[in-house]
N, C-alpha and C. Protein backbone atom coordinates (compact mmCIF):
# COMPACT_ATOMS: atom_id res chain seq x y z
N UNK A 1 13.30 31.58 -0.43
CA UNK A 1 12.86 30.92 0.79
C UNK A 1 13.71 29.68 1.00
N UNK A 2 14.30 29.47 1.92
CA UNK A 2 15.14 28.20 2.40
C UNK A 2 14.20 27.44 2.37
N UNK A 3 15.01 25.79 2.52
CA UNK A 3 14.33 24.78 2.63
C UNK A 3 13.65 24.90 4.34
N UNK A 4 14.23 25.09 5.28
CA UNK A 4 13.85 25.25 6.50
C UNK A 4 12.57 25.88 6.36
N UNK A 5 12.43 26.76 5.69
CA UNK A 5 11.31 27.71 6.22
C UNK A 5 9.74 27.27 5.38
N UNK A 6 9.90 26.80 4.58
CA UNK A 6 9.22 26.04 3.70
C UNK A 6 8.94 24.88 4.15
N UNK A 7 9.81 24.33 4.94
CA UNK A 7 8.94 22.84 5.55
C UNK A 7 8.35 22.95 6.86
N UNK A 8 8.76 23.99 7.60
CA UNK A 8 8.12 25.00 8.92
C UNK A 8 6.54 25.77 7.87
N UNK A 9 6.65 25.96 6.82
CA UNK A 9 5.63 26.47 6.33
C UNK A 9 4.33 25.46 5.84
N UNK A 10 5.12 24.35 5.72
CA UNK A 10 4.49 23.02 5.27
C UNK A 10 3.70 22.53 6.60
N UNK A 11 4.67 22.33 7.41
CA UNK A 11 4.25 21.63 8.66
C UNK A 11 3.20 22.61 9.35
N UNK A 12 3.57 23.55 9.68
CA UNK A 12 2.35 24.33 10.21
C UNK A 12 0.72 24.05 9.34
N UNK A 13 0.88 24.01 7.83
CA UNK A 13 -0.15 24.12 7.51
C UNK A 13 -0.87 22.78 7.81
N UNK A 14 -0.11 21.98 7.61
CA UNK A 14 -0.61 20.65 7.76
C UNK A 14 -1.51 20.48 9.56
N UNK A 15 -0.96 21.04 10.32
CA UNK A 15 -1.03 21.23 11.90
C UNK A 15 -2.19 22.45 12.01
N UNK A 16 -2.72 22.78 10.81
CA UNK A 16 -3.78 23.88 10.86
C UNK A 16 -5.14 23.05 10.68
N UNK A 17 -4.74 22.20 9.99
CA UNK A 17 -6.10 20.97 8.44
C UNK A 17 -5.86 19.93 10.23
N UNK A 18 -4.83 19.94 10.67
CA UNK A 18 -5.22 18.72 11.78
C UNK A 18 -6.13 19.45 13.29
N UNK A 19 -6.18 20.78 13.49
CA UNK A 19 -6.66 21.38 14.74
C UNK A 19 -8.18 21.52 14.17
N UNK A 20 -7.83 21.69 12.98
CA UNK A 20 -9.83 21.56 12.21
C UNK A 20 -10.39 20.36 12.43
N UNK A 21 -10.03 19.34 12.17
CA UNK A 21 -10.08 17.80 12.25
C UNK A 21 -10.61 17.40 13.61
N UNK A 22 -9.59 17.89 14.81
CA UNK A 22 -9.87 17.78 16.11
C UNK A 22 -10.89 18.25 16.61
N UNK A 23 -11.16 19.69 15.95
CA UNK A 23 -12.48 20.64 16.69
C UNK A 23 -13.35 19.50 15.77
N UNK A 24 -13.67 19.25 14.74
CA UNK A 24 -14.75 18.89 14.01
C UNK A 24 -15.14 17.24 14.53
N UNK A 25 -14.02 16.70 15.28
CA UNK A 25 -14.48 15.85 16.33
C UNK A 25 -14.89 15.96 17.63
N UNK A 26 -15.02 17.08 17.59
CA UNK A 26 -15.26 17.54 19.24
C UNK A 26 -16.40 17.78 18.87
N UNK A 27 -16.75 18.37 17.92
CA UNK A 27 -18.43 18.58 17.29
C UNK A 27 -18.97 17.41 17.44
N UNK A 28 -18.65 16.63 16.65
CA UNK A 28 -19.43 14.89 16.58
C UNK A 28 -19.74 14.30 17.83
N UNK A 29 -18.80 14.73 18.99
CA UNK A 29 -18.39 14.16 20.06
C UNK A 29 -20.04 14.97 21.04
N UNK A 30 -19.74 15.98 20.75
CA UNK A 30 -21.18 16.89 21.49
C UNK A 30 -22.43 16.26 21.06
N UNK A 31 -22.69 16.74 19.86
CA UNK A 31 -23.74 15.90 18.70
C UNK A 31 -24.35 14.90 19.41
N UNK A 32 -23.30 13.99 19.64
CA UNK A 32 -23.23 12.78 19.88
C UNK A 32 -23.70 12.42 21.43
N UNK A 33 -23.53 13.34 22.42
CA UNK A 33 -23.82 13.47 23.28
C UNK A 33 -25.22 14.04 23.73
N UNK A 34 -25.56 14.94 22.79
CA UNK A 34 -26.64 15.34 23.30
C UNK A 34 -27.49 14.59 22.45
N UNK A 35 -27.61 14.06 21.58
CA UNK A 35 -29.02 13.03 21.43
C UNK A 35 -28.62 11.63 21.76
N UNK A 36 -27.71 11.27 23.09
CA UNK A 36 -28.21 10.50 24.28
C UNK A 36 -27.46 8.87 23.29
N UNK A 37 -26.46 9.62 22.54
CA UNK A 37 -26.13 8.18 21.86
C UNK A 37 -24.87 7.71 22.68
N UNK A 38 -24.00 8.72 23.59
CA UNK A 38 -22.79 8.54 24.33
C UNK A 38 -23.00 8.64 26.14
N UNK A 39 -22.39 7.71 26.89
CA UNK A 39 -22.52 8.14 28.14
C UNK A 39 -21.57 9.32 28.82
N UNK A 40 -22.48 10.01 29.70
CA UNK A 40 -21.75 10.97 30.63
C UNK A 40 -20.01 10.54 30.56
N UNK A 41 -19.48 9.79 31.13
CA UNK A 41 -18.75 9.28 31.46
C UNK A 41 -17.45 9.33 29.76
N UNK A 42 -18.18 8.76 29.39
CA UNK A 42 -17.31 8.80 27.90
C UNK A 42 -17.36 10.25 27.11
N UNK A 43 -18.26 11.20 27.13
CA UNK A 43 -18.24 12.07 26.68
C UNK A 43 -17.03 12.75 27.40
N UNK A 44 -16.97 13.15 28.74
CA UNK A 44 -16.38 14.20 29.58
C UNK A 44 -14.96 13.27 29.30
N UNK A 45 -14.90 11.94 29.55
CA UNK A 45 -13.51 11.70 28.86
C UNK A 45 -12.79 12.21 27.68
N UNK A 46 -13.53 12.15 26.78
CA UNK A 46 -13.14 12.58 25.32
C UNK A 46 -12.81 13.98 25.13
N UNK A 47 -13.46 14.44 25.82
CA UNK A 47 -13.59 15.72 25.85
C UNK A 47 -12.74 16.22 26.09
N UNK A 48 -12.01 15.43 27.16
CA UNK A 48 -10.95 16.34 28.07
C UNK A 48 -9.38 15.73 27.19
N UNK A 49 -9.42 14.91 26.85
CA UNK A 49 -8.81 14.33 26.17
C UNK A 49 -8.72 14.77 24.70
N UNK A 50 -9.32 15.52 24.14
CA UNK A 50 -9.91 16.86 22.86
C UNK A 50 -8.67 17.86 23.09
N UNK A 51 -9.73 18.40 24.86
CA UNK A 51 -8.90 19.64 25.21
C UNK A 51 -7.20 19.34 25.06
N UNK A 52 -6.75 18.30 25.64
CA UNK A 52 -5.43 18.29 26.07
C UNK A 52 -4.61 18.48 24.74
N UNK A 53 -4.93 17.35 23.96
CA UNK A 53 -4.56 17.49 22.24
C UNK A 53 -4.32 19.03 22.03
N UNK A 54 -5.86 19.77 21.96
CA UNK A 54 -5.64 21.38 21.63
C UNK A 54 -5.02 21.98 21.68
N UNK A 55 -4.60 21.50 23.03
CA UNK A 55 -3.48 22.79 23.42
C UNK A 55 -2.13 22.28 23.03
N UNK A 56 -1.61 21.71 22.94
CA UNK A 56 -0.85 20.75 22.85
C UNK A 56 -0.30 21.61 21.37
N UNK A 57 -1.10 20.76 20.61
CA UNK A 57 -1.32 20.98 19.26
C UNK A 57 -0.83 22.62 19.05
N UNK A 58 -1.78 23.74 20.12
CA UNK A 58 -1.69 24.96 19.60
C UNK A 58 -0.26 25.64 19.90
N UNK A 59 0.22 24.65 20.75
CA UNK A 59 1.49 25.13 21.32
C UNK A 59 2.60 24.40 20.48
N UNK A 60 2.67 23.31 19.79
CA UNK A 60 3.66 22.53 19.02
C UNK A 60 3.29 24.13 17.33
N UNK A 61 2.24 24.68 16.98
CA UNK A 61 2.21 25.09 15.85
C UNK A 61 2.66 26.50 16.54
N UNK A 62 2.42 26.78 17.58
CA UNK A 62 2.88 28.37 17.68
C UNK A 62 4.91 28.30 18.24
N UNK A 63 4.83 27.03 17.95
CA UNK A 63 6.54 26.70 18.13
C UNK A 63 7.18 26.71 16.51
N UNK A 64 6.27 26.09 15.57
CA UNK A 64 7.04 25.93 14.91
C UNK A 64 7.31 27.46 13.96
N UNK A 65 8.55 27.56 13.84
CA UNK A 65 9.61 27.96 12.71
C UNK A 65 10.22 29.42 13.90
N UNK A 66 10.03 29.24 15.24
CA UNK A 66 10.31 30.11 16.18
C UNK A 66 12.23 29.83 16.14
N UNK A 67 12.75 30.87 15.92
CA UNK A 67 14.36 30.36 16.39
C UNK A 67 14.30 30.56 18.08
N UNK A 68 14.87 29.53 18.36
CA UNK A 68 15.44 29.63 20.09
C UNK A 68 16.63 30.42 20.03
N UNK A 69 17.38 31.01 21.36
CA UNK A 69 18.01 31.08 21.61
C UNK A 69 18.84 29.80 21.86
N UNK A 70 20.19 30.04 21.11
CA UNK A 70 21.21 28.99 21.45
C UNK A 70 21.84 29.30 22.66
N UNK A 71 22.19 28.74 22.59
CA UNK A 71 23.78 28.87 24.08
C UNK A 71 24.85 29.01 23.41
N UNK A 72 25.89 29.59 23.63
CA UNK A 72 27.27 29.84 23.21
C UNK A 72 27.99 28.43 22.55
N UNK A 73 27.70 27.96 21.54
CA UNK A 73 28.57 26.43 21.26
C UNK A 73 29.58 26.13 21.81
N UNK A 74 29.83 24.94 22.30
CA UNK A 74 31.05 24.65 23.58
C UNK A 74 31.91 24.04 21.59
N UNK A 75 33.56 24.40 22.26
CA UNK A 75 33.84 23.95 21.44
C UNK A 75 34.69 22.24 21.01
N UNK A 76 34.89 22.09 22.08
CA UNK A 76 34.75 20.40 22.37
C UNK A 76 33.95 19.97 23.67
N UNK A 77 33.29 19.11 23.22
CA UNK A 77 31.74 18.68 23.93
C UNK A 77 32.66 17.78 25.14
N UNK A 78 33.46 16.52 24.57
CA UNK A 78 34.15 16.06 25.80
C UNK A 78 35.17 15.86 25.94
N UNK A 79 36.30 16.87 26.04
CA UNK A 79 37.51 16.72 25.28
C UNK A 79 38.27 15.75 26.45
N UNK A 80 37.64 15.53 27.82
CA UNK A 80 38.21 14.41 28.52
C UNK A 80 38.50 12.80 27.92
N UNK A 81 37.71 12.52 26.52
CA UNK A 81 37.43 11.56 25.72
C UNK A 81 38.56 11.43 24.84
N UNK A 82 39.57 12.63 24.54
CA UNK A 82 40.69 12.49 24.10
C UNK A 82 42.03 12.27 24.37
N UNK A 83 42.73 11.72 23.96
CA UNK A 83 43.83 11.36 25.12
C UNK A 83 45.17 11.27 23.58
N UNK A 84 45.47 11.40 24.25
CA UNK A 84 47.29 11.19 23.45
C UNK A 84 47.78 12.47 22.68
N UNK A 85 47.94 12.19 21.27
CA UNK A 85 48.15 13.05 20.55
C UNK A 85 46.75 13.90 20.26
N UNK A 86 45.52 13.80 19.90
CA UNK A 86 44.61 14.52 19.95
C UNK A 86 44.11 15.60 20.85
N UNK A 87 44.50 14.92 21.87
CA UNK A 87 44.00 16.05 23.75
C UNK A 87 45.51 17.22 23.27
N UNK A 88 46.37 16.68 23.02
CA UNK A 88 47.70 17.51 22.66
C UNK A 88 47.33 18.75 21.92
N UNK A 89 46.70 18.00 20.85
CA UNK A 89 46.63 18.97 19.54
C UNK A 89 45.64 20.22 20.40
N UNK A 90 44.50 20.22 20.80
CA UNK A 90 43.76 20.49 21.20
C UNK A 90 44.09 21.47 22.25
N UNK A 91 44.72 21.51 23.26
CA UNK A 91 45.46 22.14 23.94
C UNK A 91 46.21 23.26 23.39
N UNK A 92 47.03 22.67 22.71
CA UNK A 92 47.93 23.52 21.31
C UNK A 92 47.10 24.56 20.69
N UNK A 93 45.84 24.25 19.87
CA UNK A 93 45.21 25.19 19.28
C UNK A 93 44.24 26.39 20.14
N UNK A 94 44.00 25.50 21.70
CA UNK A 94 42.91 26.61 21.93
C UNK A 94 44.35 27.48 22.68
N UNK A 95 45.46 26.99 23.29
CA UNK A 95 46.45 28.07 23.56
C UNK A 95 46.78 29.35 22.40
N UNK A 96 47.15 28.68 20.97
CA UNK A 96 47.10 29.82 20.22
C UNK A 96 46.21 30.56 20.32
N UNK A 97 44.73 30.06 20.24
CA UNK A 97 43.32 31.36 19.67
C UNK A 97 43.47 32.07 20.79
N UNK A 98 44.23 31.95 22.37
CA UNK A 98 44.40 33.16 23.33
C UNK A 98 45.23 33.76 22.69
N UNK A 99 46.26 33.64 22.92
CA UNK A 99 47.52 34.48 22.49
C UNK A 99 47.07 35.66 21.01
């Protein structure tokens, strides 16, 4: 197992123990609401503010250890940044890799 995949294995789990955490405050948060210890107002805040996390959350863990598609690597990023003998060289080599 690479190191990559093992700390994608790490991190997810850790992001599993934290979506438990969140629901088990959303519990307290109800609880809390229905025997009249929180106002309307603060509950439906929290709440929604719960939800947003959730998803959030469920979408950062169903990302992790996903490979993206790359894009084709450019092979000089700004070769306008080179000038003299370097822009030269550069020129020189990508003419050979046609030929």
């Amino acid at each position: 197992m690479s190191k990559t995949s093992l700390r994608d294995k790490e991190v997810k789990n850790f992001c599993y123990y934290s979506r438990g955490s969140l629901y088990e405050s959303k519990t307290w948060l109800t609880k809390a609401f229905n025997r009249k210890l929180i106002q309307d107002e603060d509950f439906n805040y929290f709440n929604k503010e719960i939800n947003k996390i959730g998803v959030k959350l469920n979408n950062y863990i169903n990302s992790i250890g996903k490979k993206t598609q790359s894009m084709t690597p450019v092979k000089y990023a700004h070769t306008s940044h080179f000038t003299g003998q370097a822009a030269k060289q550069m020129t020189t080599n990508d003419a050979n890799e046609v030929s």
